[in-house]
C-alpha atoms as a PDB file:
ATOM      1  CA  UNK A   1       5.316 -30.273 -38.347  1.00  0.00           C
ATOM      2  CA  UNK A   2       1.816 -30.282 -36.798  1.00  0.00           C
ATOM      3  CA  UNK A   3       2.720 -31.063 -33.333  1.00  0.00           C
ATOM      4  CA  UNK A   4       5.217 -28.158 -33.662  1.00  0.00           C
ATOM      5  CA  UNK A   5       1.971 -25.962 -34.942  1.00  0.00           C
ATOM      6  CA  UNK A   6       0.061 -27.060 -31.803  1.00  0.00           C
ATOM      7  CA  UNK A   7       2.852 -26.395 -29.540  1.00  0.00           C
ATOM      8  CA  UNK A   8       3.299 -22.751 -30.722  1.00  0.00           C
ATOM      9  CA  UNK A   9      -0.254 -22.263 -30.868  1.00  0.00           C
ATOM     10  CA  UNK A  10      -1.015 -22.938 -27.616  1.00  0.00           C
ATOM     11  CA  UNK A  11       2.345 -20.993 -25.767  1.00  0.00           C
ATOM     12  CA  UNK A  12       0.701 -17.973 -27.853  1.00  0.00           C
ATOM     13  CA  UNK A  13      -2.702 -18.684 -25.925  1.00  0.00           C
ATOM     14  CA  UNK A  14      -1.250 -19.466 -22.900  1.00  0.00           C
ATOM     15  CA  UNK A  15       0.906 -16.163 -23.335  1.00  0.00           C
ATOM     16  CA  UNK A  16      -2.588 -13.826 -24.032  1.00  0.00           C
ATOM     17  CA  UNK A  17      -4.235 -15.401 -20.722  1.00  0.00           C
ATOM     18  CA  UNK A  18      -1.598 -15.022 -18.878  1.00  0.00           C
ATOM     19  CA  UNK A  19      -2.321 -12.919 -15.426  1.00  0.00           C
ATOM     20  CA  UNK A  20      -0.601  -9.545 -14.727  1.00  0.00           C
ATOM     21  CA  UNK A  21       2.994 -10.285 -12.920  1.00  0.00           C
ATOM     22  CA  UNK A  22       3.210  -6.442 -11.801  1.00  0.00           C
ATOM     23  CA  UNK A  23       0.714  -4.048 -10.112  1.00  0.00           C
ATOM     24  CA  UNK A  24       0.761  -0.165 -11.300  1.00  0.00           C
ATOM     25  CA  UNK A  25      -0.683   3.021  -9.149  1.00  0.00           C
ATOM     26  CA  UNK A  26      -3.216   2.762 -11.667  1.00  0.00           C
ATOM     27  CA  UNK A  27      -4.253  -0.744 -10.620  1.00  0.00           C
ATOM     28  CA  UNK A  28      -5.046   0.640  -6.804  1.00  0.00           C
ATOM     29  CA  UNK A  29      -7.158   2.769  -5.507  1.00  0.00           C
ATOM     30  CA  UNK A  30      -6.973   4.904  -2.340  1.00  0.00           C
ATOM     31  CA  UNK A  31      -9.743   5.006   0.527  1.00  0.00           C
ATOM     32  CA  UNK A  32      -9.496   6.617   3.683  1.00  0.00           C
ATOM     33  CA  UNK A  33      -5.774   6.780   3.294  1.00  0.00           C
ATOM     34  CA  UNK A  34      -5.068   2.910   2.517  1.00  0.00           C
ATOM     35  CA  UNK A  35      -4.973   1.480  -0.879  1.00  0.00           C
ATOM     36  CA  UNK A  36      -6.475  -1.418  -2.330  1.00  0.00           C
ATOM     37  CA  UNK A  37      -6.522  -3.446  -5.557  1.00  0.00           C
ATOM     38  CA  UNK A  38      -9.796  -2.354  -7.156  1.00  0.00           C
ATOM     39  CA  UNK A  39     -13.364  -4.969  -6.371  1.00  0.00           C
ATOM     40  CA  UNK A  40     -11.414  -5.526  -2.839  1.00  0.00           C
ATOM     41  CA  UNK A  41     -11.576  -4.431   1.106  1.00  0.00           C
ATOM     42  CA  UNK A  42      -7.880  -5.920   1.309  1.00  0.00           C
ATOM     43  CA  UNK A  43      -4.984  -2.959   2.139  1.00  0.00           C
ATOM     44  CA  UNK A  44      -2.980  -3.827  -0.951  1.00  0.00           C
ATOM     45  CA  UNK A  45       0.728  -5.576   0.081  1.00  0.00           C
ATOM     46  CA  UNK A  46       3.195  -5.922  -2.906  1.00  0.00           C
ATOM     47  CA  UNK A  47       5.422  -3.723  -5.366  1.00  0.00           C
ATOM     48  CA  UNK A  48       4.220  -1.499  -8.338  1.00  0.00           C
ATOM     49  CA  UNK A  49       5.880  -1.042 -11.701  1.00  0.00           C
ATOM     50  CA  UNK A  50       5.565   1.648 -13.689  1.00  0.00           C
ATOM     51  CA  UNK A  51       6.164   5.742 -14.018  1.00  0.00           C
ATOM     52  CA  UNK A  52       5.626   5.041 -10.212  1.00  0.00           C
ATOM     53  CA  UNK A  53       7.768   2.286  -8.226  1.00  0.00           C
ATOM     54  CA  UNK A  54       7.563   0.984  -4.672  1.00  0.00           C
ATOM     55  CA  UNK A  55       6.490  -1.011  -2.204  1.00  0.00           C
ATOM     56  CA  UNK A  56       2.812  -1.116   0.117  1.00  0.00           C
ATOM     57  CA  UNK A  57       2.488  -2.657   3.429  1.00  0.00           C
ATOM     58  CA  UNK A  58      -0.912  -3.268   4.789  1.00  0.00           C
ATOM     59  CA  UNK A  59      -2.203  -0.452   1.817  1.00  0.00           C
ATOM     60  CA  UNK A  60       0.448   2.277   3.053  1.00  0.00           C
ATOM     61  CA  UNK A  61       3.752   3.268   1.066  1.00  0.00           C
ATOM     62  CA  UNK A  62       6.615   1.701   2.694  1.00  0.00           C
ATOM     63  CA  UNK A  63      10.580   1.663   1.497  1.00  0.00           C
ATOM     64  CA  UNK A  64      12.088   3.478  -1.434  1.00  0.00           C
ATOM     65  CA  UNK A  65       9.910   4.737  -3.955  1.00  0.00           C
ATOM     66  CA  UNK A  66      10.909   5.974  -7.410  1.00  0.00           C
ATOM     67  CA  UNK A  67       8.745   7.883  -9.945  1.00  0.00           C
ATOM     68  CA  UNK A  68      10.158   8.696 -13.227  1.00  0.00           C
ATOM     69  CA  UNK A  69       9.340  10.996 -16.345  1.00  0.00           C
ATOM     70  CA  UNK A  70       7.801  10.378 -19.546  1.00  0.00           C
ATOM     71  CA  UNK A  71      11.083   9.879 -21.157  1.00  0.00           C
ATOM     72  CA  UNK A  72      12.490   7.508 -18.662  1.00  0.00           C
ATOM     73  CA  UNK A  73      14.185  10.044 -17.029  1.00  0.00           C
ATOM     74  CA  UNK A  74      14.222   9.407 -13.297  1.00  0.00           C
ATOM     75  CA  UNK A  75      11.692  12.651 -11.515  1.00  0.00           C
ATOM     76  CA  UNK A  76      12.259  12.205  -7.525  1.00  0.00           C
ATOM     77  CA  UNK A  77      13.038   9.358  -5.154  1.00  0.00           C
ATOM     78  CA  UNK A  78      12.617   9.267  -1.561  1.00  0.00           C
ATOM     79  CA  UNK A  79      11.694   7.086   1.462  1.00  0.00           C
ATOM     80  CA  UNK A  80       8.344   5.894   2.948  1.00  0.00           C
ATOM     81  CA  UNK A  81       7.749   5.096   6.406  1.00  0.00           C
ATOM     82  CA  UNK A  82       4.263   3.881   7.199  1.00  0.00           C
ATOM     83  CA  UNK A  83       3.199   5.920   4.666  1.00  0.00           C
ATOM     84  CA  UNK A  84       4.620   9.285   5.694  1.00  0.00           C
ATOM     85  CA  UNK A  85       7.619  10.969   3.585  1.00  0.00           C
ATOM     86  CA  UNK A  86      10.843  10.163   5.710  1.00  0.00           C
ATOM     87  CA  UNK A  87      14.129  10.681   5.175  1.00  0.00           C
ATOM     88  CA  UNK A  88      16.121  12.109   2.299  1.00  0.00           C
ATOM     89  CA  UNK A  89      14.292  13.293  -0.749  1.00  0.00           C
ATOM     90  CA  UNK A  90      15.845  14.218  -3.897  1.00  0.00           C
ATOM     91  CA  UNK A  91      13.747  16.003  -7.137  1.00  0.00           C
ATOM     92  CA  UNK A  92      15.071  15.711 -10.807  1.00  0.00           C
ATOM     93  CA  UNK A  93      14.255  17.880 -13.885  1.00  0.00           C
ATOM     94  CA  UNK A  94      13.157  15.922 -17.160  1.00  0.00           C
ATOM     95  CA  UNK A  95      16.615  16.669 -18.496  1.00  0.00           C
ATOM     96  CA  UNK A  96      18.502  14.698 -15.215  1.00  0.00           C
ATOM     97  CA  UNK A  97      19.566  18.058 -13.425  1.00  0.00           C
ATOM     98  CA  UNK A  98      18.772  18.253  -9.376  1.00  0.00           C
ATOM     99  CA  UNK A  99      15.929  20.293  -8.805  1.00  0.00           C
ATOM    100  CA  UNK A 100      15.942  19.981  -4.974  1.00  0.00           C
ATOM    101  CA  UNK A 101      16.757  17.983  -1.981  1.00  0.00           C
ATOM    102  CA  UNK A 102      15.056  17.900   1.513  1.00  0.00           C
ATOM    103  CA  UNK A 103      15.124  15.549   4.372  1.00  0.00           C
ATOM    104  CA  UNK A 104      12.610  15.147   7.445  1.00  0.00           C
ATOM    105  CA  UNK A 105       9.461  12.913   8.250  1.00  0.00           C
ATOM    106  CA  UNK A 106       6.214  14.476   6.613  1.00  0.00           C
ATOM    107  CA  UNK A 107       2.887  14.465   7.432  1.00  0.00           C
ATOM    108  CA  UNK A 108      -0.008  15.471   5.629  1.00  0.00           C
ATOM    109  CA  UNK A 109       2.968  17.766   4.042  1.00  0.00           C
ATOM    110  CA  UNK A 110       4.056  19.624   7.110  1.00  0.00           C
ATOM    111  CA  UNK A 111       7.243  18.695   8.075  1.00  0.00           C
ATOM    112  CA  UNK A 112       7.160  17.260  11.860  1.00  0.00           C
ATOM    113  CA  UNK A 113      10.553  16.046  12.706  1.00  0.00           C
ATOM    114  CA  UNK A 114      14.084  16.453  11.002  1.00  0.00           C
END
């Protein structure tokens, strides 16, 4: 019965110390256009979890990203290419209905190709 004690005690330690498995947006921050995990000069590379979900190659947005209401409800989802908007883009109220759709490569919010 002890041993067992032990054993549970230290998985719940173990558990607490763990390390973070998943970045969030809140976890980066963004300098001269690239983002970094905070305390480094690093571009961030990985996947973030959260309200906000994608991918970051050498601190740029890169692939499919996803950002989502409050209430779970899935906001917009679109494409990043080297950090620019590209491709098809699609906007969501909180209640699920298409607010808008729009396709082209963006930069700095212009639209410069289709």
């Amino acid at each position: 019965m002890k041993s067992t004690n032990i054993f549970f005690s230290l998985l719940f330690i173990s558990l607490l110390s763990s390390p973070s498995w998943s970045e969030t947006i809140d976890d980066l921050v963004l300098r001269d256009g690239l983002y970094y995990e905070k305390s480094t000069d690093v571009p961030f590379n990985g996947n973030i979890t959260g309200l906000e979900q994608g991918s970051f190659k050498n601190g740029k947005k890169e692939g499919i990203w996803l950002w989502y209401w409050s209430n779970g409800q899935l906001s917009s989802k679109g494409n990043y290419n080297n950090g620019m908007y590209d491709g098809d883009w699609v906007g969501y109220r909180k209640d699920g209905t298409l607010v808008k759709e729009w396709t082209g490569t963006f930069k700095n919010g212009v639209k410069i190709s289709d």
